[in-house]
PDB file of N, CA and C in Angstrom:
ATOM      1  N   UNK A   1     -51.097  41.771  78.084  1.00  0.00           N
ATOM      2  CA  UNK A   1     -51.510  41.175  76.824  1.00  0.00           C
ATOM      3  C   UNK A   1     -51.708  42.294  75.817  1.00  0.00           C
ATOM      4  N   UNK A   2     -50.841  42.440  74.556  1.00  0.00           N
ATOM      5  CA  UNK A   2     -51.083  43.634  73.759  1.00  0.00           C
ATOM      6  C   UNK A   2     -52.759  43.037  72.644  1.00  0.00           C
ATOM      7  N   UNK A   3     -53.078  43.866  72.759  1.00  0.00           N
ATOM      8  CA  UNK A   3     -54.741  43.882  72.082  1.00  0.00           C
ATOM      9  C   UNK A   3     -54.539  43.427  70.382  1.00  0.00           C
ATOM     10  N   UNK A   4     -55.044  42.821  70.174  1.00  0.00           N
ATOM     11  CA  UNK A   4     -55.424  42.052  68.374  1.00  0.00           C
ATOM     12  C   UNK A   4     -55.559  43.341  67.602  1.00  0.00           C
ATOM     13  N   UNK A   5     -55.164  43.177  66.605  1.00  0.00           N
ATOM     14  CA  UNK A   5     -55.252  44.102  65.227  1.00  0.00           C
ATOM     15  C   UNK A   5     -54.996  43.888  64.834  1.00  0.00           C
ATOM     16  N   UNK A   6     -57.043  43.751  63.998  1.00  0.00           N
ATOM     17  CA  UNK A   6     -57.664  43.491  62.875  1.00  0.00           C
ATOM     18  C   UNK A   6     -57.499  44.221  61.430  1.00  0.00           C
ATOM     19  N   UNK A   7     -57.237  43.650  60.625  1.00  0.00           N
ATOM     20  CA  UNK A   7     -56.973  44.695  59.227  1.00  0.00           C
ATOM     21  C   UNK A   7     -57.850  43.974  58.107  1.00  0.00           C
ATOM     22  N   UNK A   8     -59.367  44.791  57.807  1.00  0.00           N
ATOM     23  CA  UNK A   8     -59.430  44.193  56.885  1.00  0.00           C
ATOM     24  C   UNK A   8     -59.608  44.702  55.589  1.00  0.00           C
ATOM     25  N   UNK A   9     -59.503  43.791  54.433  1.00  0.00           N
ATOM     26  CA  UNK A   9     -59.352  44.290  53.081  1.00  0.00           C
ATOM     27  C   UNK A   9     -60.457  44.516  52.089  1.00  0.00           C
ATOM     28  N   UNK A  10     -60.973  45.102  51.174  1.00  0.00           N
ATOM     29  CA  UNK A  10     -61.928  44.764  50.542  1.00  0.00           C
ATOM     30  C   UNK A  10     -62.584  43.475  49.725  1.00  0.00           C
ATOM     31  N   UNK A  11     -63.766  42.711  49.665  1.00  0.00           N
ATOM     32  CA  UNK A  11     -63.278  41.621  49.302  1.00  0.00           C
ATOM     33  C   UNK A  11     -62.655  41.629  47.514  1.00  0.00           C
ATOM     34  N   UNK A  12     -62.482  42.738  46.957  1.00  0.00           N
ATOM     35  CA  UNK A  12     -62.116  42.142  45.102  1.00  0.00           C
ATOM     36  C   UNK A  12     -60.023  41.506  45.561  1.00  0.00           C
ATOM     37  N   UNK A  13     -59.717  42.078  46.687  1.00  0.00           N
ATOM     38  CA  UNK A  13     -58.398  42.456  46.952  1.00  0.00           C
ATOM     39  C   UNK A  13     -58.095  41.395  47.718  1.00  0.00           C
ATOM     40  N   UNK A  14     -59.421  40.340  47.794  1.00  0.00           N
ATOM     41  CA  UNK A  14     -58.674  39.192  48.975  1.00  0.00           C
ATOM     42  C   UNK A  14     -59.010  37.946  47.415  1.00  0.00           C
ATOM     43  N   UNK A  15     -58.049  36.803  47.239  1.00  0.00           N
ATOM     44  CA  UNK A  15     -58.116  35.898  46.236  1.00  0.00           C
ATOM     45  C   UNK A  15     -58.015  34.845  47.080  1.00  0.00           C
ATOM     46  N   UNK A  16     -58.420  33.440  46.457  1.00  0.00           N
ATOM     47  CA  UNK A  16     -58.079  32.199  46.944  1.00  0.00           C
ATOM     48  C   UNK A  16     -57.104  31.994  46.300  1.00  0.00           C
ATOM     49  N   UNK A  17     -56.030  31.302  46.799  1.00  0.00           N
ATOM     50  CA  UNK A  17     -54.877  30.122  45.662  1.00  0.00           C
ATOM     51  C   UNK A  17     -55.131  28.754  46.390  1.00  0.00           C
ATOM     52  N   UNK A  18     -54.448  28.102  45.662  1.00  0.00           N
ATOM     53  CA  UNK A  18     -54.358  26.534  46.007  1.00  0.00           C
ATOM     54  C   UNK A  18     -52.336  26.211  45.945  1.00  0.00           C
ATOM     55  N   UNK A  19     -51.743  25.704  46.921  1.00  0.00           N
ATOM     56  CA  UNK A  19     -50.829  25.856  47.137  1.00  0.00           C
ATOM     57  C   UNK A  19     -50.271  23.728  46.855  1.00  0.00           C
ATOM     58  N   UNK A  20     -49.294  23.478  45.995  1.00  0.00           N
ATOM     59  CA  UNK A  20     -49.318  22.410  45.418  1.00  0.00           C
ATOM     60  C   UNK A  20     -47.879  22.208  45.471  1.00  0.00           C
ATOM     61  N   UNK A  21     -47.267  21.213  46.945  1.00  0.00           N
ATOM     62  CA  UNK A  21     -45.973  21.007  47.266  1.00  0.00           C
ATOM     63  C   UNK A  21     -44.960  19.728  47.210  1.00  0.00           C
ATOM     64  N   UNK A  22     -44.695  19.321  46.235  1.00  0.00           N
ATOM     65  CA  UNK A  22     -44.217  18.024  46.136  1.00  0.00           C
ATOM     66  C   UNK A  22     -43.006  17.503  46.863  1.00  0.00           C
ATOM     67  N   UNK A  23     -42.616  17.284  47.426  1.00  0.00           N
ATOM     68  CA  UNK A  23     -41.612  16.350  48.443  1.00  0.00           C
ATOM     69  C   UNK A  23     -40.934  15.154  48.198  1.00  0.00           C
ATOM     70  N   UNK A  24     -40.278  15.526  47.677  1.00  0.00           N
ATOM     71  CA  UNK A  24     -39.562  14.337  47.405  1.00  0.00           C
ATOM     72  C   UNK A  24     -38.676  13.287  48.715  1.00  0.00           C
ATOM     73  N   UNK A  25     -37.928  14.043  48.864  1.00  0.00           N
ATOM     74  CA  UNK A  25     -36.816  13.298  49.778  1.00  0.00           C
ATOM     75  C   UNK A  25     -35.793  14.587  50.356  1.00  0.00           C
ATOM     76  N   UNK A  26     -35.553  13.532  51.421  1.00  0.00           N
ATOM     77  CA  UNK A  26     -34.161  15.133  52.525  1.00  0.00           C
ATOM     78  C   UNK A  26     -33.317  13.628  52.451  1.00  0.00           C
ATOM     79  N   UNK A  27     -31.832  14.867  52.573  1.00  0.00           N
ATOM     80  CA  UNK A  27     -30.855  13.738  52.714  1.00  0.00           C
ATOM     81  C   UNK A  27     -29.892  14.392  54.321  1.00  0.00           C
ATOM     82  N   UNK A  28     -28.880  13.480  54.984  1.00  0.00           N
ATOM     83  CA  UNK A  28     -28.435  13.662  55.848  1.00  0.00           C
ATOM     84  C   UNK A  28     -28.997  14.573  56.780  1.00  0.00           C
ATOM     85  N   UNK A  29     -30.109  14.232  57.023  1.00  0.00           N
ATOM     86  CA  UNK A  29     -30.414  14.731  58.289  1.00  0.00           C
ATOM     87  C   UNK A  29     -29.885  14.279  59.322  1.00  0.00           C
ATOM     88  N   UNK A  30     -29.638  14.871  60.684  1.00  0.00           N
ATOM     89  CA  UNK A  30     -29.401  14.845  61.708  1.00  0.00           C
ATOM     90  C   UNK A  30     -29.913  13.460  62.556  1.00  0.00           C
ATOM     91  N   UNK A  31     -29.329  12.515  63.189  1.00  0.00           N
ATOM     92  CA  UNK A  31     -30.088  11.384  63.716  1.00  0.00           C
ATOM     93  C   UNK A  31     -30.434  11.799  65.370  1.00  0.00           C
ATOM     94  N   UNK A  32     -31.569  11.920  65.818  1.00  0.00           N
ATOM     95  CA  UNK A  32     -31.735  12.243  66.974  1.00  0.00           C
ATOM     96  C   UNK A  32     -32.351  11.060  67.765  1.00  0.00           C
ATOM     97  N   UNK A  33     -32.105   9.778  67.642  1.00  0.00           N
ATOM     98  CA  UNK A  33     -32.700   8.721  68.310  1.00  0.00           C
ATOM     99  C   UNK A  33     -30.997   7.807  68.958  1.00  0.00           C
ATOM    100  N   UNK A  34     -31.340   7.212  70.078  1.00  0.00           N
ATOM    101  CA  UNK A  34     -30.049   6.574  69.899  1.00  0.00           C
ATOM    102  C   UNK A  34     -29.215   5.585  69.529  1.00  0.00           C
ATOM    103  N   UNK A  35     -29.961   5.377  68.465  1.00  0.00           N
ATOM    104  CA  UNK A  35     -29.452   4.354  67.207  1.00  0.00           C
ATOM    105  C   UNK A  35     -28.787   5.030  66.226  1.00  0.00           C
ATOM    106  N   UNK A  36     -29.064   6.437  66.494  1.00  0.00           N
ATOM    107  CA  UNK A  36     -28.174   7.052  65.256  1.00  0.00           C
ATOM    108  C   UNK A  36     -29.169   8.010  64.476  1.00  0.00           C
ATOM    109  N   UNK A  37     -30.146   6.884  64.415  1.00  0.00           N
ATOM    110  CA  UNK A  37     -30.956   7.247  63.361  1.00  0.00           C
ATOM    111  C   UNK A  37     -32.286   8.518  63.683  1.00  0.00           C
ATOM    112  N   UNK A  38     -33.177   9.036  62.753  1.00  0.00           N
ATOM    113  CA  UNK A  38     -34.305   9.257  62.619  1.00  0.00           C
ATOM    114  C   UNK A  38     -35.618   8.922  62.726  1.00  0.00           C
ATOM    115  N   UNK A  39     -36.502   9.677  63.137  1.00  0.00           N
ATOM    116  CA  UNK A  39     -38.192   9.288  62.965  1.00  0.00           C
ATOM    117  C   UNK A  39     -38.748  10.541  62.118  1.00  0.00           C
ATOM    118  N   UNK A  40     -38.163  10.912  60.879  1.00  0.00           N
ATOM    119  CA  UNK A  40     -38.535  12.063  60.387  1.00  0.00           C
ATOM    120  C   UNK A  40     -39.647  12.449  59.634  1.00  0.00           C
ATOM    121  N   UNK A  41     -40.296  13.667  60.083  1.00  0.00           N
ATOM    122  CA  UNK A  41     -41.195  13.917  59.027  1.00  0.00           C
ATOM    123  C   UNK A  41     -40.975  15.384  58.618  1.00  0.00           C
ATOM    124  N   UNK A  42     -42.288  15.955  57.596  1.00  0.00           N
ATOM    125  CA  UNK A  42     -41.678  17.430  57.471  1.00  0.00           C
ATOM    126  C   UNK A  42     -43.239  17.918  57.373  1.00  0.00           C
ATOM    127  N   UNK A  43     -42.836  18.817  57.859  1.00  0.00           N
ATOM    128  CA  UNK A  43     -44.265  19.863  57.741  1.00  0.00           C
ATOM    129  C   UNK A  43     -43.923  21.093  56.865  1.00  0.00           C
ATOM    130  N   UNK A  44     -44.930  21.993  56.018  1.00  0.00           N
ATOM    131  CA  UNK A  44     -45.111  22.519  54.928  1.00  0.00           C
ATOM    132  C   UNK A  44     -46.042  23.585  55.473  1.00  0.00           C
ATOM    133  N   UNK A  45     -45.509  24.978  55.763  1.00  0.00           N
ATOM    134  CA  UNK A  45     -46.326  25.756  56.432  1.00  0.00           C
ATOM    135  C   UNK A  45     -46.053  26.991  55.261  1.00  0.00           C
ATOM    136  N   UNK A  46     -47.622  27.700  54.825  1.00  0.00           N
ATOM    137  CA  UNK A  46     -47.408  28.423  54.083  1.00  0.00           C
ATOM    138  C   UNK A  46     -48.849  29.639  54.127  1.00  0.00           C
ATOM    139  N   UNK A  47     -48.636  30.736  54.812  1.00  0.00           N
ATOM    140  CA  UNK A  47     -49.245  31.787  55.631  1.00  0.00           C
ATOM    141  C   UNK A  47     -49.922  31.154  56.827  1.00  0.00           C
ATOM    142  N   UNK A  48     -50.846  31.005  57.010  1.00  0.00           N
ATOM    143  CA  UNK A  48     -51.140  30.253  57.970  1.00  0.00           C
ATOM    144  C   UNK A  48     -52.234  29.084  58.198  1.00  0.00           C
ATOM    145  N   UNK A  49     -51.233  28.333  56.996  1.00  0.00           N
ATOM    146  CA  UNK A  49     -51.794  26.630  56.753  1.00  0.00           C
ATOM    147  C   UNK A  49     -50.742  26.088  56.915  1.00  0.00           C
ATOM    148  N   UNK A  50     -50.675  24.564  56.934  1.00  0.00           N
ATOM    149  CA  UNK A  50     -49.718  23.859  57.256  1.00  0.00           C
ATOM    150  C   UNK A  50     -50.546  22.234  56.929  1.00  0.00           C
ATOM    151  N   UNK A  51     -49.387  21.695  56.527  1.00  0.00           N
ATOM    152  CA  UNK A  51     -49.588  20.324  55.928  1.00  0.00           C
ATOM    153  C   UNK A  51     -48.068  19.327  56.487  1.00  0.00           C
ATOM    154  N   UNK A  52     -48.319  18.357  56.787  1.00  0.00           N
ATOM    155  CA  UNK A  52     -47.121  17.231  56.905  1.00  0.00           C
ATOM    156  C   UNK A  52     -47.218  15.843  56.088  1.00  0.00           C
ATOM    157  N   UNK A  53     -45.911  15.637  55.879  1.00  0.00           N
ATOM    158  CA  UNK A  53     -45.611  14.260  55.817  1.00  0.00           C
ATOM    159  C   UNK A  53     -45.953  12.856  56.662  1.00  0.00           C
ATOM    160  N   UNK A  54     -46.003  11.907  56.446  1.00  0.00           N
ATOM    161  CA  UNK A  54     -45.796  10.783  57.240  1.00  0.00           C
ATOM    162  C   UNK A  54     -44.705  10.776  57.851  1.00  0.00           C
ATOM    163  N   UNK A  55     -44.644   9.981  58.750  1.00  0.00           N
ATOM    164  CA  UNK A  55     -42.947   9.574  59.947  1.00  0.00           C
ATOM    165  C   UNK A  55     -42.255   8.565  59.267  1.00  0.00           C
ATOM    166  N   UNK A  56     -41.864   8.426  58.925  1.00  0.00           N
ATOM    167  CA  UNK A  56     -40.480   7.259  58.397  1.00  0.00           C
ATOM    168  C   UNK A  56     -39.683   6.802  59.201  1.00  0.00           C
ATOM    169  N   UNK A  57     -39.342   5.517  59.884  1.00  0.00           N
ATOM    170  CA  UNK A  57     -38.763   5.184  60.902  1.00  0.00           C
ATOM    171  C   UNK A  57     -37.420   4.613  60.581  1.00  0.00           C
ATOM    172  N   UNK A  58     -36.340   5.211  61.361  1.00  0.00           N
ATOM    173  CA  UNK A  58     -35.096   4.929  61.325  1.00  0.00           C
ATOM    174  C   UNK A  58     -34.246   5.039  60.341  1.00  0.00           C
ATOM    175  N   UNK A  59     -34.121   6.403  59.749  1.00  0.00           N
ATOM    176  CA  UNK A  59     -33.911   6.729  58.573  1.00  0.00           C
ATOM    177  C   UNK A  59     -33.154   8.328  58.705  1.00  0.00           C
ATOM    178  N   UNK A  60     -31.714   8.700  58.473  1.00  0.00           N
ATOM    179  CA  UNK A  60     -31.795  10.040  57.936  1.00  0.00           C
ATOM    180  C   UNK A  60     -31.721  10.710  56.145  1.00  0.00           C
ATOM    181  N   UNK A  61     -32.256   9.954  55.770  1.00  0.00           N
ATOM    182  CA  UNK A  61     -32.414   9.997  54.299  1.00  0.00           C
ATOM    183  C   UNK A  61     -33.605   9.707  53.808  1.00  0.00           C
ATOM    184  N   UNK A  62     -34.724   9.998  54.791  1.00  0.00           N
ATOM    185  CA  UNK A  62     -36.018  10.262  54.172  1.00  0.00           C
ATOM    186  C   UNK A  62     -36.472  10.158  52.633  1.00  0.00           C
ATOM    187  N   UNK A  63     -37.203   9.178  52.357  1.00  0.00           N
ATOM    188  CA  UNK A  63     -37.647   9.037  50.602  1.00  0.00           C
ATOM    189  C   UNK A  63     -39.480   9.586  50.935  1.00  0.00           C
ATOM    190  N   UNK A  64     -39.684  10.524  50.976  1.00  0.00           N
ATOM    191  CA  UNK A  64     -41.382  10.767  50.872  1.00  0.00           C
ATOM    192  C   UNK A  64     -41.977  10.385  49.749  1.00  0.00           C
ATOM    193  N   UNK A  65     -41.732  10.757  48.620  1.00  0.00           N
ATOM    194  CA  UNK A  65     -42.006  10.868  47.391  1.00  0.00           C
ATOM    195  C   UNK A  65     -43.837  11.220  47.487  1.00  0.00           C
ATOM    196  N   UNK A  66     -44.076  12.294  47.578  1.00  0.00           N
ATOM    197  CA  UNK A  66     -45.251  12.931  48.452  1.00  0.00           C
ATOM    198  C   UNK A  66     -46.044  14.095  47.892  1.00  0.00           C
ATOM    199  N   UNK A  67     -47.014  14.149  47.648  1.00  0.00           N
ATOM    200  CA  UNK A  67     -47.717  15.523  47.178  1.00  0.00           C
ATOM    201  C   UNK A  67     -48.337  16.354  48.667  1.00  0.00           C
ATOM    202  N   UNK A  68     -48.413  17.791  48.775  1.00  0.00           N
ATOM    203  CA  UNK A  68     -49.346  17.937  49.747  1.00  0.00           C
ATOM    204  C   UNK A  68     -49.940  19.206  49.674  1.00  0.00           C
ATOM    205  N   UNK A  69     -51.038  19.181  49.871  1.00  0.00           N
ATOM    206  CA  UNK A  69     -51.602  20.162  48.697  1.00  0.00           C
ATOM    207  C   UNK A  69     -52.756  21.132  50.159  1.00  0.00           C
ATOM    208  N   UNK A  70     -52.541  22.451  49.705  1.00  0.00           N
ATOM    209  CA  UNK A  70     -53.405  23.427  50.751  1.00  0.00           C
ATOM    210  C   UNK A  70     -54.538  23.933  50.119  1.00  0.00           C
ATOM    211  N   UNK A  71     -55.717  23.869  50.226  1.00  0.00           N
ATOM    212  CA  UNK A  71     -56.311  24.822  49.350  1.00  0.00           C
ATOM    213  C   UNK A  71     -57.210  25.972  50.374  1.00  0.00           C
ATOM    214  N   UNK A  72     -57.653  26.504  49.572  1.00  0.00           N
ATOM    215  CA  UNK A  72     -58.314  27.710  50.031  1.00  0.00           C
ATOM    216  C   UNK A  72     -57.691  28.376  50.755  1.00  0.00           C
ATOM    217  N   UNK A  73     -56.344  29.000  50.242  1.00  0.00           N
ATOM    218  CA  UNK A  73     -55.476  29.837  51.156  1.00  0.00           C
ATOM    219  C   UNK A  73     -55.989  31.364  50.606  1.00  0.00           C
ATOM    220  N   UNK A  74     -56.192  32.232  51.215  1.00  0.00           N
ATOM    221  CA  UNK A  74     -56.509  33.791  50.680  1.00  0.00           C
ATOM    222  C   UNK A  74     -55.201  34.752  51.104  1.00  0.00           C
ATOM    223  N   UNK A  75     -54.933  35.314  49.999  1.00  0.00           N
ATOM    224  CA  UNK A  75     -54.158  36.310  50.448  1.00  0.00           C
ATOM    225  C   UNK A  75     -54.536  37.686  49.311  1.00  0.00           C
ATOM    226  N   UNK A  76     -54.118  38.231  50.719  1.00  0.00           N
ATOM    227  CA  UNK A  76     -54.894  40.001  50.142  1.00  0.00           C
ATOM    228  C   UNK A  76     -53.678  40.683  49.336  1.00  0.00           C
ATOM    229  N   UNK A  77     -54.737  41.797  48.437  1.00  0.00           N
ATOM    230  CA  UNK A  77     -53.535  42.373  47.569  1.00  0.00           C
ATOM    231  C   UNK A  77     -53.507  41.688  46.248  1.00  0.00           C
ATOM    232  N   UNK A  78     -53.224  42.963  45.324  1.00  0.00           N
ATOM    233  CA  UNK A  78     -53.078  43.032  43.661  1.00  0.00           C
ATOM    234  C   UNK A  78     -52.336  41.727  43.177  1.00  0.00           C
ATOM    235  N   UNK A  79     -53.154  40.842  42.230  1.00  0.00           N
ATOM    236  CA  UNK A  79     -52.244  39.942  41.875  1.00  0.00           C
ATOM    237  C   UNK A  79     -51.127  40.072  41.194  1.00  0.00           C
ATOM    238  N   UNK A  80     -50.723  41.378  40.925  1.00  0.00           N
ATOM    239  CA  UNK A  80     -49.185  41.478  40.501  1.00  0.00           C
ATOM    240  C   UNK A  80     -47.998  41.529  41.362  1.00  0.00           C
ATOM    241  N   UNK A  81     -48.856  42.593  42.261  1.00  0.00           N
ATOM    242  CA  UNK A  81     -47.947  42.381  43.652  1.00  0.00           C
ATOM    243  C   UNK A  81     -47.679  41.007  43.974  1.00  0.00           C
ATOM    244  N   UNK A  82     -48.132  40.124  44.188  1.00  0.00           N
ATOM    245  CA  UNK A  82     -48.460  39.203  44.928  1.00  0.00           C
ATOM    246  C   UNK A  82     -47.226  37.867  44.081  1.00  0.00           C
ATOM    247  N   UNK A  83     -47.261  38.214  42.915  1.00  0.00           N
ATOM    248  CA  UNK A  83     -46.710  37.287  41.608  1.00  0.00           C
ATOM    249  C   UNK A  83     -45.239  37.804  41.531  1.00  0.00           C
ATOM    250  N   UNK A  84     -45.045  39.336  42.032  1.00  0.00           N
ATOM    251  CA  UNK A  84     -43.412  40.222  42.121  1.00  0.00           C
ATOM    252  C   UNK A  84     -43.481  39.503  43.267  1.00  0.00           C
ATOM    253  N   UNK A  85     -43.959  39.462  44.585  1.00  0.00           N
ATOM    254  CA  UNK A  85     -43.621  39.007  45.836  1.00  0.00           C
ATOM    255  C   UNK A  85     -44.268  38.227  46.506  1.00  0.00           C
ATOM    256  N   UNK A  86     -43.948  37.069  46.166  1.00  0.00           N
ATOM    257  CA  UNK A  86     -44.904  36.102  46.669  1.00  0.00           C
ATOM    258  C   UNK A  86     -44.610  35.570  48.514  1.00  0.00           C
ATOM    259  N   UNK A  87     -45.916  34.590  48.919  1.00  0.00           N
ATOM    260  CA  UNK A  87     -45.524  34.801  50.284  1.00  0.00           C
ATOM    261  C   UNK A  87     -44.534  33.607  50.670  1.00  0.00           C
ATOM    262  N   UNK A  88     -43.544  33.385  51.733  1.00  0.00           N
ATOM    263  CA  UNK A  88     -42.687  31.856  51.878  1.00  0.00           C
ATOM    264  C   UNK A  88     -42.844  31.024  51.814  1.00  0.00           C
ATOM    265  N   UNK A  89     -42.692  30.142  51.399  1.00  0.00           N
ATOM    266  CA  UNK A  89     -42.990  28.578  51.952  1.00  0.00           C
ATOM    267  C   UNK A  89     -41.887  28.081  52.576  1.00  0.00           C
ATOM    268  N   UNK A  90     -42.524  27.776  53.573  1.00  0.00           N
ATOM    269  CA  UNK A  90     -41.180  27.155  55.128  1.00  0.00           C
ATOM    270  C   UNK A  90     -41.186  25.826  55.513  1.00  0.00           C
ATOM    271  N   UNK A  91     -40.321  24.663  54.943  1.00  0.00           N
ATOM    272  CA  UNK A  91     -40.362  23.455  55.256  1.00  0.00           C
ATOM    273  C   UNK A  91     -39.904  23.363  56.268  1.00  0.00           C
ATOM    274  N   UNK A  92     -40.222  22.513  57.007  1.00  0.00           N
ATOM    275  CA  UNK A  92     -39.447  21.983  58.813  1.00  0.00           C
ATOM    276  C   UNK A  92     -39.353  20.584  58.857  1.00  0.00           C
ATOM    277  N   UNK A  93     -38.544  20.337  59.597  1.00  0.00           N
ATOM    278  CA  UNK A  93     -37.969  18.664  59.772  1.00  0.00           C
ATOM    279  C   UNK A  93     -38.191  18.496  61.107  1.00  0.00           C
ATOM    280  N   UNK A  94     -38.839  17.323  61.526  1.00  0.00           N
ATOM    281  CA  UNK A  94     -38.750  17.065  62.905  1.00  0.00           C
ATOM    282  C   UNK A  94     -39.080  15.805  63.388  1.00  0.00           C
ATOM    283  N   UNK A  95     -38.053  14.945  64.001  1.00  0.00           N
ATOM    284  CA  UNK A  95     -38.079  13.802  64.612  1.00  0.00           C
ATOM    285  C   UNK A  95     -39.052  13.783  65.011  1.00  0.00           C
ATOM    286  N   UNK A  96     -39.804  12.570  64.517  1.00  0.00           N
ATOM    287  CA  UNK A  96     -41.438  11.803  65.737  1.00  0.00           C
ATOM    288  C   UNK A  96     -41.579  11.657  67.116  1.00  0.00           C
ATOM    289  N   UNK A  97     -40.398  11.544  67.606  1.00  0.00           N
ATOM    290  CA  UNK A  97     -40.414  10.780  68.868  1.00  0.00           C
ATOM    291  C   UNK A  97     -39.644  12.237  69.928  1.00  0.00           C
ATOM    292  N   UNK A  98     -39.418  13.329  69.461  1.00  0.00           N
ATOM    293  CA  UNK A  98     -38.714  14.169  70.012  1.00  0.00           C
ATOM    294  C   UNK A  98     -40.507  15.215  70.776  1.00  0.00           C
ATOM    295  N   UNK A  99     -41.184  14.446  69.908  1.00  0.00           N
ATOM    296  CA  UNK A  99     -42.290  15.832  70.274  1.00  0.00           C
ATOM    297  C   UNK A  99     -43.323  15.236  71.105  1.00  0.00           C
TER     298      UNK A  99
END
């Protein structure tokens, strides 16, 4: 087991944001049920928070029409830095019934 390391920052250098992801809709997704179809939802992972959608049944053309909102995310470091390089936001798709 390699050992944890901790890094920490001063607090003026650690900020809160509020992270504000609207979702509309995916189209042709993949049908992984054997009707063809979908049980899709999506999850919204952004440093290490994460938010999802509802499941939509039998569908690869997902309509969410969806807000999903993170707050109190902190990330360390100069807010200019941070505004030149901001951190990912990683959507994922994944059948209901697969997990």
């Amino acid at each position: 087991i390699a050992p944890r390391m901790m890094i920490e920052f001063p607090p003026a250098n650690v900020r809160k944001y509020q992270l504000r992801a609207y979702l509309y809709q995916a189209r042709g997704l993949l049908g992984a049920d054997p009707t063809g179809y979908s049980d899709p939802y999506a999850r919204i992972v952004f440093g290490n928070r994460s938010g999802m959608t509802n499941a939509l049944h039998q569908t690869c053309s997902p309509l969410w029409d969806t807000s999903i909102i993170l707050d109190n995310i902190e990330i360390c470091g100069d807010r200019n830095e941070i505004i030149g390089n901001p951190p990912n936001v990683v959507i994922e798709f994944f059948d209901e019934d697969l997990l």
